[in-house]
Protein backbone atom coordinates (compact mmCIF):
# COMPACT_ATOMS: atom_id res chain seq x y z
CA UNK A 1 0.00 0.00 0.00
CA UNK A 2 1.16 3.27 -0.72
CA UNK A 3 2.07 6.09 1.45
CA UNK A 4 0.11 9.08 1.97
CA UNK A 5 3.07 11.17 0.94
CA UNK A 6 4.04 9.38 -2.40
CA UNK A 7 0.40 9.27 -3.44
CA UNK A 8 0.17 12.96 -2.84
CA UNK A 9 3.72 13.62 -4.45
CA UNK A 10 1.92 11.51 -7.32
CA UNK A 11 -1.11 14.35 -7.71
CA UNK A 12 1.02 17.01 -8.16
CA UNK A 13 3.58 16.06 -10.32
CA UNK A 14 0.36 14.69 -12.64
CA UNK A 15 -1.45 17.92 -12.33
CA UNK A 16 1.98 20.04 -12.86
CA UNK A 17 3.75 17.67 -15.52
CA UNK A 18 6.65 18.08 -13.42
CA UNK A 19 8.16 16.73 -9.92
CA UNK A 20 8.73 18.88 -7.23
CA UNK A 21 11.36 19.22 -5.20
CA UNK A 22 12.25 20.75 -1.86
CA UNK A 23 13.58 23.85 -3.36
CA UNK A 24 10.42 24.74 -5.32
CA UNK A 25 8.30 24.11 -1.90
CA UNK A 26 11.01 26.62 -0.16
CA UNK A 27 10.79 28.76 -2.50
CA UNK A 28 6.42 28.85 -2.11
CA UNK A 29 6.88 29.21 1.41
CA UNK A 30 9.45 31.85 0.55
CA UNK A 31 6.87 33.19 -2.22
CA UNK A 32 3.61 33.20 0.74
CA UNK A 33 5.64 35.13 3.22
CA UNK A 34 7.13 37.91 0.83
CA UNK A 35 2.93 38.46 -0.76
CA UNK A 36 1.46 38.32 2.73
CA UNK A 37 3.86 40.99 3.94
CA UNK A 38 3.27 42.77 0.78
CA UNK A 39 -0.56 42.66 1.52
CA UNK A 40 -0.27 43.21 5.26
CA UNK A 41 1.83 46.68 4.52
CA UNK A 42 -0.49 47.62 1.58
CA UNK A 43 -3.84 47.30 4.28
CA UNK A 44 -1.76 49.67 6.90
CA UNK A 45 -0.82 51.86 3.73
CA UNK A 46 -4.48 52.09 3.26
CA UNK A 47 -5.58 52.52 6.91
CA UNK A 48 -2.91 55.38 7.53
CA UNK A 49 -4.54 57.10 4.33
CA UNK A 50 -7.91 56.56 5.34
CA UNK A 51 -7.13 58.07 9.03
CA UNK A 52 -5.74 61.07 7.08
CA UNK A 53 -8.64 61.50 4.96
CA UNK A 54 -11.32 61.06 7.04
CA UNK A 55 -11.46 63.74 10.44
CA UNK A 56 -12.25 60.79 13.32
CA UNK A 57 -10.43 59.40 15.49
CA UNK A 58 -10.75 55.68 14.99
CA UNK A 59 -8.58 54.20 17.65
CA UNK A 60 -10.18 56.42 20.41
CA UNK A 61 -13.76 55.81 19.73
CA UNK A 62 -12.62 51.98 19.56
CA UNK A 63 -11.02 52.37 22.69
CA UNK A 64 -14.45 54.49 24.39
CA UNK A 65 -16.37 51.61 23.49
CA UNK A 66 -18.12 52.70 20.18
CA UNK A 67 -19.18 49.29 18.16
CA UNK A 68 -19.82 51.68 15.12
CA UNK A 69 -15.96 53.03 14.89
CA UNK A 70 -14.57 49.03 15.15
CA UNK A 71 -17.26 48.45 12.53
CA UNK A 72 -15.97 51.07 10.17
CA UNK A 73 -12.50 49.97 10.60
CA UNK A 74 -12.99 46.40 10.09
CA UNK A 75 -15.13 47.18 6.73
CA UNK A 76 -12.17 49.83 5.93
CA UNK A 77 -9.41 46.33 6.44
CA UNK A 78 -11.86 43.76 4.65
CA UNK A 79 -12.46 46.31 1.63
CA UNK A 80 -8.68 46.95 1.56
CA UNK A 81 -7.85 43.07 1.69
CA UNK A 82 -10.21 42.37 -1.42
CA UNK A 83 -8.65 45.09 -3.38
CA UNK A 84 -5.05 44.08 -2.46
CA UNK A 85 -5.52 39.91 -3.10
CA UNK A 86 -6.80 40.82 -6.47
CA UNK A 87 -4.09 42.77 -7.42
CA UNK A 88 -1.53 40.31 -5.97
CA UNK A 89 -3.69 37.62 -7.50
């Protein structure tokens, strides 16, 4: 019987015409790191430029309790996110 790791070794080399080796799956890890900070700086790009543009104080409404303020800033990082995988995508 074959082992899980062989069999799924199997799929991808059959999907990709190719075997891979451990450099290609360091260099995806290296590849998911390097895009994720990418995206993670491009969000806080976007916050800072939002804060900026709009005349409220985010963090101390957040802070006072006000749901509506964490609302706004969570739809702010979820629009930003969307924008920023497509682009990367």
């Amino acid at each position: 019987m074959e082992s899980k790791k062989s069999y799924n070794s199997e799929i991808v080399s059959h999907v990709s015409g190719r075997k891979r080796g451990k450099m290609d799956i360091l260099m995806d890890i290296i590849s998911t790191v390097v895009w994720g900070a990418l995206g993670m700086a491009l969000m806080f790009l976007a916050k800072w430029v939002i804060d900026l543009a709009v005349p409220y104080d985010f963090p101390k409404e957040i802070k006072e309790g006000n749901t509506a303020a964490g609302f706004m800033v969570a739809g702010i990082f979820i629009a930003v996110a969307i924008i920023v995988r497509t682009v990367i995508m």
